[in-house]
Protein backbone atom coordinates (compact mmCIF):
# COMPACT_ATOMS: atom_id res chain seq x y z
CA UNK A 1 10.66 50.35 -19.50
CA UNK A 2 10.76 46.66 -17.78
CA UNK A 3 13.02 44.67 -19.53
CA UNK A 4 11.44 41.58 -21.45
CA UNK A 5 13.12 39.35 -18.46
CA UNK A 6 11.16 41.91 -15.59
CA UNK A 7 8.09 41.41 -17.83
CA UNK A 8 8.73 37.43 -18.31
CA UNK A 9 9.90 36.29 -14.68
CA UNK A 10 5.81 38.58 -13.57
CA UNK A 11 4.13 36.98 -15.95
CA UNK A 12 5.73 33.33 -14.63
CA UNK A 13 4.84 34.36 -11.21
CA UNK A 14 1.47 35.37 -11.42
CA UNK A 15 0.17 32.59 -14.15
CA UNK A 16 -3.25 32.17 -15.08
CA UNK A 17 -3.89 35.47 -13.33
CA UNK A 18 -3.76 38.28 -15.79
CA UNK A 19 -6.49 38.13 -17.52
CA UNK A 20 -8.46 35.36 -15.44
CA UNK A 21 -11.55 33.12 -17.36
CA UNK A 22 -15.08 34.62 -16.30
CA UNK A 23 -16.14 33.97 -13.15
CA UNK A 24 -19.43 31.50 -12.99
CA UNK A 25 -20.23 33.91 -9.94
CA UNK A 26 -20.20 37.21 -11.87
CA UNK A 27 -23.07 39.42 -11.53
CA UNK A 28 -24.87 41.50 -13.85
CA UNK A 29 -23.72 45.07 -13.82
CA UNK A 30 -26.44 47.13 -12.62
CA UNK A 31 -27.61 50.23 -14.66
CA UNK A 32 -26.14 53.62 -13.64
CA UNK A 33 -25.63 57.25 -14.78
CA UNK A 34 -21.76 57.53 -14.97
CA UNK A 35 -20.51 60.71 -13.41
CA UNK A 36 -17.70 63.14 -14.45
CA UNK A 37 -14.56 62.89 -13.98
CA UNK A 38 -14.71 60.52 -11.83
CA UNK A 39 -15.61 57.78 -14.25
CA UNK A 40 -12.76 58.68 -16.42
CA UNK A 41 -10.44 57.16 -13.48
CA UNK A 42 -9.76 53.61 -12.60
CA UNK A 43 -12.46 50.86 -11.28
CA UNK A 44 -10.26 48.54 -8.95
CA UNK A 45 -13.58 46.81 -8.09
CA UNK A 46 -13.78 45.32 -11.37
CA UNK A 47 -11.99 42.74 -12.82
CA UNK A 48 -10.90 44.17 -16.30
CA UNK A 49 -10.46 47.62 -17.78
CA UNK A 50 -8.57 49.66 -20.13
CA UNK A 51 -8.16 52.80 -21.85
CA UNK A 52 -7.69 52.97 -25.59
CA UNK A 53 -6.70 55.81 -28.22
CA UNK A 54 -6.80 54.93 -31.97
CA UNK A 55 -5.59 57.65 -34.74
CA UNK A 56 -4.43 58.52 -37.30
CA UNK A 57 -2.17 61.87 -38.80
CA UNK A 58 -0.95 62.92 -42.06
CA UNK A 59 3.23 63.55 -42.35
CA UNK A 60 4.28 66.34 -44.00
CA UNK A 61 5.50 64.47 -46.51
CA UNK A 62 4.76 60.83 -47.04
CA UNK A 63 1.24 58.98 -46.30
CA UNK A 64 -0.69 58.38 -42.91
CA UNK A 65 0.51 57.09 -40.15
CA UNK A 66 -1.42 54.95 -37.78
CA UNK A 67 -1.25 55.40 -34.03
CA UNK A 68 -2.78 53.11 -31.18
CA UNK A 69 -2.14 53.59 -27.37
CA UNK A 70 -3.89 50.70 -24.68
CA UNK A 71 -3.36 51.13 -21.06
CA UNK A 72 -4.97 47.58 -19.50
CA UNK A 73 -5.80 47.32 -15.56
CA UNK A 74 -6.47 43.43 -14.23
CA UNK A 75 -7.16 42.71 -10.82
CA UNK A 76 -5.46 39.82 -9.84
CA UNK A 77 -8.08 37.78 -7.89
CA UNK A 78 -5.68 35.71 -5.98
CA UNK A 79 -4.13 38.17 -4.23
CA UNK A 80 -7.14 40.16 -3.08
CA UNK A 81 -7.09 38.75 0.79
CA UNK A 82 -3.04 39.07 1.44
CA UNK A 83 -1.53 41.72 3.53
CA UNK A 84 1.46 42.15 2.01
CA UNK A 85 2.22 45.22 0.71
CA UNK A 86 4.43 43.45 -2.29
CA UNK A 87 1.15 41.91 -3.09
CA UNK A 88 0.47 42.21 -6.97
CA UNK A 89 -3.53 43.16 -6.33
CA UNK A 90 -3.10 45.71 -9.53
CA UNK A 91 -1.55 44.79 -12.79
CA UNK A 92 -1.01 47.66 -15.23
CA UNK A 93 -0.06 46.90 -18.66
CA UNK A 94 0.42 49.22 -21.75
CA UNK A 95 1.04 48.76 -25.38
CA UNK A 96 2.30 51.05 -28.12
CA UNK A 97 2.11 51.03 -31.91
CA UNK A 98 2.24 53.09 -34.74
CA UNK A 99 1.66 51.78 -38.70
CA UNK A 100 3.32 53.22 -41.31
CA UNK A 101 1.41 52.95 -44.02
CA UNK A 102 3.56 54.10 -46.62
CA UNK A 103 6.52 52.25 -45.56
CA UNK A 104 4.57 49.04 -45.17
CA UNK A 105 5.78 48.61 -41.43
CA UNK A 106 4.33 47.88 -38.20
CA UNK A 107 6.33 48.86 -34.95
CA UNK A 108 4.69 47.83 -31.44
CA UNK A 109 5.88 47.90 -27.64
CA UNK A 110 4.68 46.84 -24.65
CA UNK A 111 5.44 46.55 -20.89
CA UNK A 112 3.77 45.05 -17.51
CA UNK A 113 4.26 46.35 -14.10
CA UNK A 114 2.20 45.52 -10.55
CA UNK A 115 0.71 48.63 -9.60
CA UNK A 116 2.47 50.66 -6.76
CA UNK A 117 6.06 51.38 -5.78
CA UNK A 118 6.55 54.10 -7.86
CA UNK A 119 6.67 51.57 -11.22
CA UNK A 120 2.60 51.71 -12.25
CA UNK A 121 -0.64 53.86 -11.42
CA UNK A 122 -4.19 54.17 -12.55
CA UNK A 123 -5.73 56.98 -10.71
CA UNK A 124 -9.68 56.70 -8.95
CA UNK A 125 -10.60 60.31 -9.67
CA UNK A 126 -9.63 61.13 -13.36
CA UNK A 127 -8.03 59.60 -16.22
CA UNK A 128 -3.94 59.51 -14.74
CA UNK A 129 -1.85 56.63 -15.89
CA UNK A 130 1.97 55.47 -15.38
CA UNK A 131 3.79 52.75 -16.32
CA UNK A 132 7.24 54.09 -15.25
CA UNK A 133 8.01 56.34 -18.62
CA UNK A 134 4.79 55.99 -20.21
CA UNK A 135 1.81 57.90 -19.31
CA UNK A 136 -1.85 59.37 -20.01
CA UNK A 137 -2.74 62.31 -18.67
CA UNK A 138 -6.93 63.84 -18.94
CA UNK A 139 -7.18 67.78 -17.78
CA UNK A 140 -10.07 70.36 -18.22
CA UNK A 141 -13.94 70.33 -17.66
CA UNK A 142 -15.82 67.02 -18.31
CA UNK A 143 -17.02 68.48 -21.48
CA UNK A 144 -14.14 69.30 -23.10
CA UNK A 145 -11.31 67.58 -22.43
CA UNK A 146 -7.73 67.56 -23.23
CA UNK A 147 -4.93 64.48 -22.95
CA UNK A 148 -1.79 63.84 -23.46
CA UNK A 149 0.08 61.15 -23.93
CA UNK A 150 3.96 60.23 -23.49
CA UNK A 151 4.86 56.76 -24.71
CA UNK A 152 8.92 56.65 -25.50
CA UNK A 153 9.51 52.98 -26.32
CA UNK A 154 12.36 51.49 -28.13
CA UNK A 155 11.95 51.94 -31.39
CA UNK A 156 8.92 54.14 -31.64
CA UNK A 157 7.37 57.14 -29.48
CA UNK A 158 4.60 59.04 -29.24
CA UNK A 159 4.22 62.59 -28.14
CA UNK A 160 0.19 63.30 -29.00
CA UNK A 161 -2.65 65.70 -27.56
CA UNK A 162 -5.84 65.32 -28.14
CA UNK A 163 -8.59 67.72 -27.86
CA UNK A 164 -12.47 67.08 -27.61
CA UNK A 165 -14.56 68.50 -30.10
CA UNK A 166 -17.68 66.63 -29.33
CA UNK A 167 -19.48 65.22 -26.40
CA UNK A 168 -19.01 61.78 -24.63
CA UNK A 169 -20.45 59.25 -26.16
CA UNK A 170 -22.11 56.43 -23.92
CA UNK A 171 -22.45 52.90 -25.59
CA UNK A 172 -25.26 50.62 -25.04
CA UNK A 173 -27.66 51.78 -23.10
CA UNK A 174 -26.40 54.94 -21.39
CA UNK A 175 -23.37 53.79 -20.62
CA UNK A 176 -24.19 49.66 -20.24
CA UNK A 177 -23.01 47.99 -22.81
CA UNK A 178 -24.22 44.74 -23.45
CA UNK A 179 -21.94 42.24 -24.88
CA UNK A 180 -23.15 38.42 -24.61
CA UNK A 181 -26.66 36.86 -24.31
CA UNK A 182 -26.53 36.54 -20.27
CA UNK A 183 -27.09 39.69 -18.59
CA UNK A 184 -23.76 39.19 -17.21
CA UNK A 185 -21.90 39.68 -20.01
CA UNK A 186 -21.30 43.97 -20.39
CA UNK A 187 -19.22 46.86 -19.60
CA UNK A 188 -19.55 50.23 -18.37
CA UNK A 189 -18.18 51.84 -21.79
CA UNK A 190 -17.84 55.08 -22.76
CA UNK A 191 -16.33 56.93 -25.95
CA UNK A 192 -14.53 59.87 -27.17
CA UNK A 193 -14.79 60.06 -31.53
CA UNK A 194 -13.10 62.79 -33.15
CA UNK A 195 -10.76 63.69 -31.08
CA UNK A 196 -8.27 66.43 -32.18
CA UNK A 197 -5.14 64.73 -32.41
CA UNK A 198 -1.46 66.95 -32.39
CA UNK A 199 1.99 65.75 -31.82
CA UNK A 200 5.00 64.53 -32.77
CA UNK A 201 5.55 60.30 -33.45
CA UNK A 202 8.97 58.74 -33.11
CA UNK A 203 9.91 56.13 -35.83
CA UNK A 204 13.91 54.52 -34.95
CA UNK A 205 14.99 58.27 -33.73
CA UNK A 206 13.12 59.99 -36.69
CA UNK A 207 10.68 62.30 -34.96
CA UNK A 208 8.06 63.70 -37.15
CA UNK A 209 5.06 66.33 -36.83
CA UNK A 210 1.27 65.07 -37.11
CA UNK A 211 -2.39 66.27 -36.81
CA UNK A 212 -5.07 64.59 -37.51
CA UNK A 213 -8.20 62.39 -35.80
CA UNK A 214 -8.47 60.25 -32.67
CA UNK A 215 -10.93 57.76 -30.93
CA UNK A 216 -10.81 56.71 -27.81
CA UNK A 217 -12.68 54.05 -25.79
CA UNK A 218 -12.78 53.41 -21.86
CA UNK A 219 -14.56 50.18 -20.81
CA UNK A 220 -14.70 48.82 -17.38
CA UNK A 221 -16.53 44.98 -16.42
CA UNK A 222 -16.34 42.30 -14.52
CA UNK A 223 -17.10 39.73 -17.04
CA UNK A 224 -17.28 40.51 -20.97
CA UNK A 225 -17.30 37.29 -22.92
CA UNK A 226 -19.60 34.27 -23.02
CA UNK A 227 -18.05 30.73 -22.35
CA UNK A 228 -18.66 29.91 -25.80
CA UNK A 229 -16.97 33.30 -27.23
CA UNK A 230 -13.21 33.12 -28.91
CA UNK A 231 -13.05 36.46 -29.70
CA UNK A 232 -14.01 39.67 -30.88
CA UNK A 233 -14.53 41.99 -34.31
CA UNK A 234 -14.34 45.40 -33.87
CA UNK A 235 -14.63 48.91 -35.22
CA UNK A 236 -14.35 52.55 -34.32
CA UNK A 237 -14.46 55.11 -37.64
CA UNK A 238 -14.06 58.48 -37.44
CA UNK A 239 -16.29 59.38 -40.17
CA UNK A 240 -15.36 62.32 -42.58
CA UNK A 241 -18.57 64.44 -41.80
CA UNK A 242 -17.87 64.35 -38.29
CA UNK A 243 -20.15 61.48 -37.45
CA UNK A 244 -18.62 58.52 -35.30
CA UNK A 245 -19.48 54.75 -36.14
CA UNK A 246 -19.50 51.66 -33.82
CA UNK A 247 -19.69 47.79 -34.50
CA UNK A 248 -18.39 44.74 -33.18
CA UNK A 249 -19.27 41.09 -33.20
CA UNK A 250 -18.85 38.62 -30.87
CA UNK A 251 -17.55 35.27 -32.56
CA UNK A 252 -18.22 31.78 -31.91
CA UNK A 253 -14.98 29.09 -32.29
CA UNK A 254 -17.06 28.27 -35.57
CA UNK A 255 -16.92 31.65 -36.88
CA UNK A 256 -20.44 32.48 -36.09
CA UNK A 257 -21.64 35.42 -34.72
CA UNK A 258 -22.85 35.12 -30.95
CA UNK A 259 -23.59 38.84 -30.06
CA UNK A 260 -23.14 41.70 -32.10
CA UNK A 261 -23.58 45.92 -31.32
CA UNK A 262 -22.73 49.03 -32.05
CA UNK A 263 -23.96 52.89 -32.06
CA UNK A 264 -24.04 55.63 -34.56
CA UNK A 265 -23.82 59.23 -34.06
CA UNK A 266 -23.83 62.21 -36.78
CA UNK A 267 -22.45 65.30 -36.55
CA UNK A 268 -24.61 67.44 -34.19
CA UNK A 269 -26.71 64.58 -33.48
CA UNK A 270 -28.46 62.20 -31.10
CA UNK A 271 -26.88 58.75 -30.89
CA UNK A 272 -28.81 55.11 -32.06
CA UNK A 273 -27.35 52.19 -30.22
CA UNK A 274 -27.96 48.99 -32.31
CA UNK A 275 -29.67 45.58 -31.10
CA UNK A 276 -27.72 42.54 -32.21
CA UNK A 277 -29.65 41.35 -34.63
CA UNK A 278 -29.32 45.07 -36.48
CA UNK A 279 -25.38 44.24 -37.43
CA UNK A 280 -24.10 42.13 -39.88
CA UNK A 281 -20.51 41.44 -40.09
CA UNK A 282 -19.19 39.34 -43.61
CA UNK A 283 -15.72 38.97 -43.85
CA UNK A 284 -14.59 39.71 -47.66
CA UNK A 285 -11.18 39.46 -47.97
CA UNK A 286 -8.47 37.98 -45.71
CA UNK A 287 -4.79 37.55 -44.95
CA UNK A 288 -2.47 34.92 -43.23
CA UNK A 289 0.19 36.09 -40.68
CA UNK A 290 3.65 34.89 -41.44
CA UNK A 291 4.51 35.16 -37.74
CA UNK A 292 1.82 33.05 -36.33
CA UNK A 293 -0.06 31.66 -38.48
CA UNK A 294 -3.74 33.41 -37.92
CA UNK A 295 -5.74 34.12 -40.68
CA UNK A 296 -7.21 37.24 -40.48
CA UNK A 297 -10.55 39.14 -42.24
CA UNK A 298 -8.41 42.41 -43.73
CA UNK A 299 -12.22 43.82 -45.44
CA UNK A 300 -15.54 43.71 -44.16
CA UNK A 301 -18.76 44.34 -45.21
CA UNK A 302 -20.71 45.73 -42.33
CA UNK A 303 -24.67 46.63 -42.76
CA UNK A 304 -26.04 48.19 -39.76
CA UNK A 305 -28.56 51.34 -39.03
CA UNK A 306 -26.14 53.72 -40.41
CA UNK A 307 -25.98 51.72 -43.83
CA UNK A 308 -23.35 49.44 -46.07
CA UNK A 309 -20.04 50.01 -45.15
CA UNK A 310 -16.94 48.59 -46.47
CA UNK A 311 -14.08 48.49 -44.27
CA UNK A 312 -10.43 47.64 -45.03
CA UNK A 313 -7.16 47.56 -43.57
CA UNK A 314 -4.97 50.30 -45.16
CA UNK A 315 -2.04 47.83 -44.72
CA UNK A 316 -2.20 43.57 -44.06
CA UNK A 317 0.63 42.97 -41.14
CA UNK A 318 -0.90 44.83 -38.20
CA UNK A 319 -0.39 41.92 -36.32
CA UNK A 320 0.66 42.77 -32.12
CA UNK A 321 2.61 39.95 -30.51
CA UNK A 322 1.60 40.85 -26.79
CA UNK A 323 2.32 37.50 -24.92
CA UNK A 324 4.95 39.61 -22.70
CA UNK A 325 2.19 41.59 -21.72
CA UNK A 326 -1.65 40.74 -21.33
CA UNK A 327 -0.28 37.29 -23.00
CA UNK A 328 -2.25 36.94 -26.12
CA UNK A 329 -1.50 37.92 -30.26
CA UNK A 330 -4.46 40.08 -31.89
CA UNK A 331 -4.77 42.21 -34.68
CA UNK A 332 -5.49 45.69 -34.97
CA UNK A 333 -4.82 48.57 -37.59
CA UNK A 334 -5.47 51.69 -39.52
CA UNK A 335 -8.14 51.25 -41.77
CA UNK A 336 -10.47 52.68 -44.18
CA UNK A 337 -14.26 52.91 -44.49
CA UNK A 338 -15.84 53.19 -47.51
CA UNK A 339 -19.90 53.16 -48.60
CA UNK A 340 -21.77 51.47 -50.44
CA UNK A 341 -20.73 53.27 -53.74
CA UNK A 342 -17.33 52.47 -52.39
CA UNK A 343 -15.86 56.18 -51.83
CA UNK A 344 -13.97 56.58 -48.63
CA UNK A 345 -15.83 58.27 -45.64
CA UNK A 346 -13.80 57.92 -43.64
CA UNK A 347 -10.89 56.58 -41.50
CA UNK A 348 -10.38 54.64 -38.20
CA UNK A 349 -9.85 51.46 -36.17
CA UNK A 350 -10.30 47.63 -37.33
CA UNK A 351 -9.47 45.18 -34.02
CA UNK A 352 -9.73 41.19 -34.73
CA UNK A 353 -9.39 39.10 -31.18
CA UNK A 354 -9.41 35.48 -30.90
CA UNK A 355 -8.06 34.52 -34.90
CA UNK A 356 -4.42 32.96 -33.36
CA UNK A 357 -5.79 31.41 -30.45
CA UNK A 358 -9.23 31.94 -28.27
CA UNK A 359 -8.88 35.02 -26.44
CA UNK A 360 -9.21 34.38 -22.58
CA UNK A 361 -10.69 37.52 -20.59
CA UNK A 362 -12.40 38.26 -17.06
């Protein structure tokens, strides 16, 4: 992978770049049916995308482990109009992590690369990504897909594939996602719940064999958050029964919610996309990073169309450090949801932007 000094010395040069403030020019996305598999590729046009795989797998022996894969694309604005071919127009980023839950342990990588020259791809036609060593791969029919990952970092690796076993689910409204009060503000955003997950994950040269669950999330914009937005709250729960569960909250530096979503889906079923005033997100219980300093919301209370829901973090420190990559410190983690009796229903993906420092994002 890039050494931290490769990653460091691109990051000096192209500062205030990667992930550039929203343009007061953007345009509202226009409404459009997304087509197959071409929308599972790359959007240079845009400003901002990424792909995202949350899971989760049982070891043999021992508790769950926690696995999340992000590949980011940024266009880099500034260097739109040159003619050099050493122009960075593409930045590809990637970050690894898994959480051991029984050994109380977080591990997390992450590298940078310009796009081109061998180092860093995100393909136009179908879901193909590099970044040198690491890569995501989609094959099959629209309908029912397959990927596989390869992420060997330095102390961790994953080895996963991941089967559909239900249809695409399109957020918002068909596939528009709203996510601030100007039209502006949304995403072309797509996802994949329950995902068949099989593979092996590396932990400091111990490989071990998992199967379990998987989400994954595509999104694609040129502007998501408001000017007055620091951050985000976010879930994606893979529920026992086979149903799939959305919500996320958009935060004001006050703590106050500023937009809010989500969807619902059971088993077999039609989804419900939710209006913000439909979700309610109460934090319940939180916890302060020793590293820097954030305090986080580890349980939530979410009420929505789909009911009460507790969720909370199966372990605290799932803290990610990524200022040698897309240059900001979030939290994200295995986590548990639980209803209003409090039994567990199910398992999945808590993401808190924003708590360290206001996130910045095109």
């Amino acid at each position: 992978m890039p050494s931290p000094l490769h990653r460091r010395a691109l990051m000096q040069a192209l500062a205030g770049t990667l992930l550039p403030a929203a343009s007061p020019d953007a345009l509202a996305l226009p409404a459009q049916a997304l087509v197959f598999p071409r929308d599972f590729g790359a959007h240079p046009q845009l400003r901002t995308e990424w792909w995202y795989i949350t899971g989760y797998g049982l070891q043999p022996k021992g508790g769950p482990l926690g696995f999340q894969l992000t590949f980011f694309r940024s266009r880099v604005d500034v260097t739109q109009g040159m003619r050099s071919r050493f122009a960075a127009r593409q930045l590809i980023f990637a970050h690894v992590a898994v959480s051991d839950v029984q050994g109380g342990r977080l591990w997390h990588d992450q590298a940078i690369a310009r796009e081109g020259f061998g180092l860093a791809q995100a393909s136009t036609e179908d879901t193909a990504l590099r970044l040198e060593r690491w890569q995501l791969r989609r094959e099959g029919p629209p309908q029912a897909s397959t990927y596989r990952a390869s992420l060997p970092a330095r102390d961790i690796g994953l080895e996963l594939v991941f089967k559909t076993t239900q249809p695409l689910l399109l957020q918002g409204q068909q596939g528009l996602s709203r996510k601030g009060p100007q039209e502006r503000q949304a995403s072309y955003y797509y996802s994949q719940p329950q995902l068949d997950a099989q593979g092996t994950i590396s932990v400091q040269g111990r490989r071990m064999a998992v199967e379990g669950r998987a989400w994954l999330d595509h999104e694609w914009s040129e502007e998501i958050l408001h000017p007055d937005a620091v951050g985000w709250d976010w879930i994606g729960m893979n529920l026992d029964d086979g149903s799939a569960l959305t919500a996320f909250n958009l935060r004001r530096a006050d703590g106050s919610a500023l937009w809010a979503g989500g969807s619902f889906r059971k088993a077999g079923g039609a989804s419900i996309s939710f209006a913000p005033e439909q979700v309610r997100m109460q934090p319940m219980r939180h916890w302060v990073s020793p590293n820097s300093r954030a305090r986080y919301p580890v349980q939530w209370q979410i009420d929505s169309p789909a009911g009460s829901h507790t969720v909370a973090a199966l372990l605290d420190n799932q803290e990610l450090d990524s200022r040698n990559s897309t240059g900001g410190i979030y939290w994200e983690g295995l986590s548990e949801l639980r209803d209003g009796q409090g039994r567990r229903v199910g398992l999945g993906y808590l993401e808190m932007t924003g708590y360290a420092a206001p996130l910045k994002l095109g």
